[in-house]
N, C-alpha and C. Protein backbone atom coordinates (compact mmCIF):
# COMPACT_ATOMS: atom_id res chain seq x y z
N UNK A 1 11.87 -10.23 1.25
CA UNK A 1 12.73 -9.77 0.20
C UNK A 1 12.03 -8.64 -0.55
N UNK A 2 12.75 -7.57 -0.68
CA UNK A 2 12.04 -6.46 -1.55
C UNK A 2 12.31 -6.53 -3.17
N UNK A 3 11.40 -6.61 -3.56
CA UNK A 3 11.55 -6.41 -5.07
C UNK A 3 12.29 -5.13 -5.58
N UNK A 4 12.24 -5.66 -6.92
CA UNK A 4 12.55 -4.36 -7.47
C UNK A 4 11.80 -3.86 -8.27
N UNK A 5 11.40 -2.35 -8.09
CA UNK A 5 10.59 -1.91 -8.44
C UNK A 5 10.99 -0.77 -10.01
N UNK A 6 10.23 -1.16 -11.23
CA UNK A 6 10.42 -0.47 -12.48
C UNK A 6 9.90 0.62 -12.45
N UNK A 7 10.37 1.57 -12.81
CA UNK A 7 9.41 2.95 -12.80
C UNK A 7 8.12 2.40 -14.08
N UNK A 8 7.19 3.27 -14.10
CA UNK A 8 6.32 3.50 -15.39
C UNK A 8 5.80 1.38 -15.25
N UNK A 9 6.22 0.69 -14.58
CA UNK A 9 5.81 -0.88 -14.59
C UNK A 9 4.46 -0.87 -14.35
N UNK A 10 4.02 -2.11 -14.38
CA UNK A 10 2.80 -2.23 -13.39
C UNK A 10 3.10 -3.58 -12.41
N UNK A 11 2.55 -2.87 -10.92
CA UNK A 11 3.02 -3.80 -10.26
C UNK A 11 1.77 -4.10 -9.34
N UNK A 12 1.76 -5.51 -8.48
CA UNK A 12 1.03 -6.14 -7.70
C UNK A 12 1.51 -6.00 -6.41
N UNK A 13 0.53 -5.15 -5.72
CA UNK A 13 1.63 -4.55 -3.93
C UNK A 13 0.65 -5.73 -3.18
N UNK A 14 0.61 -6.46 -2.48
CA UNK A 14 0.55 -6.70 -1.65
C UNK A 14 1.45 -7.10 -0.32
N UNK A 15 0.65 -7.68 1.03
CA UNK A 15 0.63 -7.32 2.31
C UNK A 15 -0.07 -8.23 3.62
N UNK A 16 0.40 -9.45 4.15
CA UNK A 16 -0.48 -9.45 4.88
C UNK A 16 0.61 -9.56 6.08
N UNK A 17 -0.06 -9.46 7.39
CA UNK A 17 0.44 -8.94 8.56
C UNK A 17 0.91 -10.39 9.20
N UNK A 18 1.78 -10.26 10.08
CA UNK A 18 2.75 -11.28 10.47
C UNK A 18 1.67 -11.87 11.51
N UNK A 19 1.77 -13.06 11.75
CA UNK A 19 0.78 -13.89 12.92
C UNK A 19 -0.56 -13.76 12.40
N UNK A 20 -0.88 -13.62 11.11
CA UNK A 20 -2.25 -12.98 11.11
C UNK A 20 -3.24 -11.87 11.65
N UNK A 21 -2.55 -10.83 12.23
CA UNK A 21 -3.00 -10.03 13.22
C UNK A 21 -4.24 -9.56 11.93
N UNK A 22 -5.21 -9.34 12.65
CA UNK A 22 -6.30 -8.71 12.17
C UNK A 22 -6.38 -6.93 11.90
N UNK A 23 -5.18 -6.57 11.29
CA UNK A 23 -5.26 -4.81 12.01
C UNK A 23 -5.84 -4.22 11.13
N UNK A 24 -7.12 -4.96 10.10
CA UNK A 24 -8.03 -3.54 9.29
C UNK A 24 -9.15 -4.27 10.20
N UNK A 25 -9.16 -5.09 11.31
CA UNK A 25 -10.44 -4.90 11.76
C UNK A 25 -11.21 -4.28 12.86
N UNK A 26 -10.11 -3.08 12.82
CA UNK A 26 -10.81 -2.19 13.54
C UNK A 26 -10.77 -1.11 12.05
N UNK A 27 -12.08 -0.33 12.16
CA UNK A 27 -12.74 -0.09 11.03
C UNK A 27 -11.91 1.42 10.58
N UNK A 28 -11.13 2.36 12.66
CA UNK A 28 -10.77 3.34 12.32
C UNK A 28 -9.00 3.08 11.51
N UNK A 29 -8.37 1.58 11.65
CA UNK A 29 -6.92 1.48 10.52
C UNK A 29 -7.27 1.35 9.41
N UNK A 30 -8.47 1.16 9.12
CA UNK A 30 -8.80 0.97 7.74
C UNK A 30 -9.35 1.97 7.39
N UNK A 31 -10.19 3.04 7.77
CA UNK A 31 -10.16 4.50 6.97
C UNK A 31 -8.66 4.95 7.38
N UNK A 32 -7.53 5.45 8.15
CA UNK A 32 -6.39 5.99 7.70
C UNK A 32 -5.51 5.39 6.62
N UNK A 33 -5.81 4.26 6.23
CA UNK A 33 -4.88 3.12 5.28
C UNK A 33 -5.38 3.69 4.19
N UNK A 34 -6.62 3.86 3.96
CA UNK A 34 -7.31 4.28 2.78
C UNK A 34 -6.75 5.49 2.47
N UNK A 35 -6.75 6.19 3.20
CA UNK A 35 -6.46 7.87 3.43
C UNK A 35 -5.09 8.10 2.86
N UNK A 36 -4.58 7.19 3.44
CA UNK A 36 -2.73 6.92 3.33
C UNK A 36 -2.68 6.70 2.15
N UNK A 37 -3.65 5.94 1.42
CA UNK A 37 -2.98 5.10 -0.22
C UNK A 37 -3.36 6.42 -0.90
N UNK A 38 -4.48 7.00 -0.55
CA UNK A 38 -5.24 8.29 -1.63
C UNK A 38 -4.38 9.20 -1.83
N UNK A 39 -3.61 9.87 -0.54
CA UNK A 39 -3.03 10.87 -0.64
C UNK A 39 -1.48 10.71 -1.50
N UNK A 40 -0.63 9.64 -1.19
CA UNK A 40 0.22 9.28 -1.64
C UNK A 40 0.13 9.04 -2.91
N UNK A 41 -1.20 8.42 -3.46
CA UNK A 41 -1.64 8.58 -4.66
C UNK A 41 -1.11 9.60 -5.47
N UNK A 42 -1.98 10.45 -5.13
CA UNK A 42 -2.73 11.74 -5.49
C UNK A 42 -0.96 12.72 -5.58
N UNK A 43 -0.73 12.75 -4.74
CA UNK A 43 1.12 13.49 -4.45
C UNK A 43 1.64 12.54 -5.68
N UNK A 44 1.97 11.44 -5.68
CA UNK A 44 2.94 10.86 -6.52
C UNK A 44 2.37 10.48 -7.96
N UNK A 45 1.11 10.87 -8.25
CA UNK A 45 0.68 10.63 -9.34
C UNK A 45 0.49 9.42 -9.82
N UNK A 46 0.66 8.49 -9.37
CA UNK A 46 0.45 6.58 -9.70
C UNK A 46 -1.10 6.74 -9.93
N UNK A 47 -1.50 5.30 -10.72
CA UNK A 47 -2.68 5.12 -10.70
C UNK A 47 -2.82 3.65 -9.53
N UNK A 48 -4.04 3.41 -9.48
CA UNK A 48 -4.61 2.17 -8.54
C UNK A 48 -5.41 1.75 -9.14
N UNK A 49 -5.46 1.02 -10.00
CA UNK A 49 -6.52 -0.24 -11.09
C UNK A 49 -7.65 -1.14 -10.44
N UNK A 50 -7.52 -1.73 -8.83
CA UNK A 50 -8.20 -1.84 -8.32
C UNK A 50 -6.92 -2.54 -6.76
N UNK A 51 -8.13 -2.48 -5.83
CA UNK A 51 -7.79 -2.61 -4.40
C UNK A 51 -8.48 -3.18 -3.40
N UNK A 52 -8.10 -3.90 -2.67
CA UNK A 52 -9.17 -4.62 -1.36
C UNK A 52 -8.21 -4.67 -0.32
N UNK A 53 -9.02 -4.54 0.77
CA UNK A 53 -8.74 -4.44 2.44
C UNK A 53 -9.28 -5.74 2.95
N UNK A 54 -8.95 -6.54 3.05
CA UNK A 54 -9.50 -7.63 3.98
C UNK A 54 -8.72 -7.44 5.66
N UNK A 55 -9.19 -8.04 6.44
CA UNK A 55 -8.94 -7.68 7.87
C UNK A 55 -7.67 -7.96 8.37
N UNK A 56 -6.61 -8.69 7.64
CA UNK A 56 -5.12 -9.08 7.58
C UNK A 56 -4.18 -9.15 6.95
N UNK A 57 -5.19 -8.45 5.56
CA UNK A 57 -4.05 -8.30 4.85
C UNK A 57 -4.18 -6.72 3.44
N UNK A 58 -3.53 -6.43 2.56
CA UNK A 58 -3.99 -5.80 1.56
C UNK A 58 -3.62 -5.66 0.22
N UNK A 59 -4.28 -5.47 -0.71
CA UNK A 59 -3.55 -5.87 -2.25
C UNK A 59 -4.12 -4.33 -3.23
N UNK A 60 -3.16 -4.00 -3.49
CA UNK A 60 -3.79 -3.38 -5.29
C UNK A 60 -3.07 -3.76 -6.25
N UNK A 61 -3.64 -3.17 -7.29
CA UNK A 61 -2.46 -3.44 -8.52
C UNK A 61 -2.13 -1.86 -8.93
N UNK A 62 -1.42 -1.28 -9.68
CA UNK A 62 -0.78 -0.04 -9.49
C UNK A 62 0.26 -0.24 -10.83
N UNK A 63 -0.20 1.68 -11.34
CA UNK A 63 1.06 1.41 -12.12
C UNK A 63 1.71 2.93 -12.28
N UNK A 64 2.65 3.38 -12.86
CA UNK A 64 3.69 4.79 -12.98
C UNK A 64 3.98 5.15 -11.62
N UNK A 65 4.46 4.22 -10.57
CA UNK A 65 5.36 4.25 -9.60
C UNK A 65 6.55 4.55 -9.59
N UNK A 66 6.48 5.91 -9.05
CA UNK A 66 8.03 6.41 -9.32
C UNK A 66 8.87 6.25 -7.87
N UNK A 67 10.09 5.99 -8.76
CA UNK A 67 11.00 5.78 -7.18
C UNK A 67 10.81 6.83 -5.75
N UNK A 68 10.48 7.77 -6.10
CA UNK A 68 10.64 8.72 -5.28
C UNK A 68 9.24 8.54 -4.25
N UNK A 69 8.07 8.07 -5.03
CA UNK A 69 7.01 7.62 -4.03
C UNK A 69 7.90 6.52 -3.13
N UNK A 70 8.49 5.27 -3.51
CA UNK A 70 9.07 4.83 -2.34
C UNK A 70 10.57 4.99 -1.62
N UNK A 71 10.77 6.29 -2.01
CA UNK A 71 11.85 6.99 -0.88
C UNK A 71 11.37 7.94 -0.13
N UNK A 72 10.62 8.50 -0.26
CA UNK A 72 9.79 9.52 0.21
C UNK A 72 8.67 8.79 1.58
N UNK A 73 8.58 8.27 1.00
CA UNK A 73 7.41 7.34 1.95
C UNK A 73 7.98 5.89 2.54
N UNK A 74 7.27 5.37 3.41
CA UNK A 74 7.26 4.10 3.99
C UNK A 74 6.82 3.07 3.05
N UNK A 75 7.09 1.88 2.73
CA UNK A 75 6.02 1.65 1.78
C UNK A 75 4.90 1.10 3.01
N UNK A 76 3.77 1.17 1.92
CA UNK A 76 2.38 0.43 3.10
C UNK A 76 2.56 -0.48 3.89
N UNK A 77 3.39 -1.31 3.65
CA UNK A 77 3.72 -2.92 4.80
C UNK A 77 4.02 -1.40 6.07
N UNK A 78 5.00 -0.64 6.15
CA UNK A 78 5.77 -0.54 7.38
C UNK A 78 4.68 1.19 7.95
N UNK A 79 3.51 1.43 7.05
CA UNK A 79 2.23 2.52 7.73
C UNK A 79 1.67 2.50 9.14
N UNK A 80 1.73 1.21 9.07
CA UNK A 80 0.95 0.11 10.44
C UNK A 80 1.84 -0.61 11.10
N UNK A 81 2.41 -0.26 11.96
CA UNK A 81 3.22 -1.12 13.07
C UNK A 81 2.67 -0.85 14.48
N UNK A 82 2.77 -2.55 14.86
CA UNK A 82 2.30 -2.73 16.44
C UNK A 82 2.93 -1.71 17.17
């Protein structure tokens, strides 16, 4: 179920992958994931308060998310598909 997302809110994104698949443990999805959150960042102006990669799943907390970062983009769940 997708939430709904407040502009200017602060929100809790997390993520973990269906079956448990391990897909930050290969080390090169986890530098583009990183890459992916920075740039999208950085373009949409949000902040990231803090963040962790564990090998199945991923979380930040985040806030001045504007709609247009998630029309514009995928959100992170759908970056990484088998």
């Amino acid at each position: 179920m997708r939430r709904e997302m407040i502009e200017g809110g602060l929100h809790d994104v997390y993520n973990r992958f269906a079956r448990g698949e391990e897909i930050f443990a290969d080390p090169e999805e986890a530098i583009a994931f990183v890459d992916r959150l920075h740039e999208t960042k950085a373009r949409d102006e949000f902040t990231v308060f803090a963040w962790v990669l564990v090998s199945n799943h991923f979380q930040y907390g985040s806030s001045n998310i504007r709609r247009a970062s998630l029309e514009n983009d995928a959100l992170p769940s759908e970056w990484f598909q088998p």
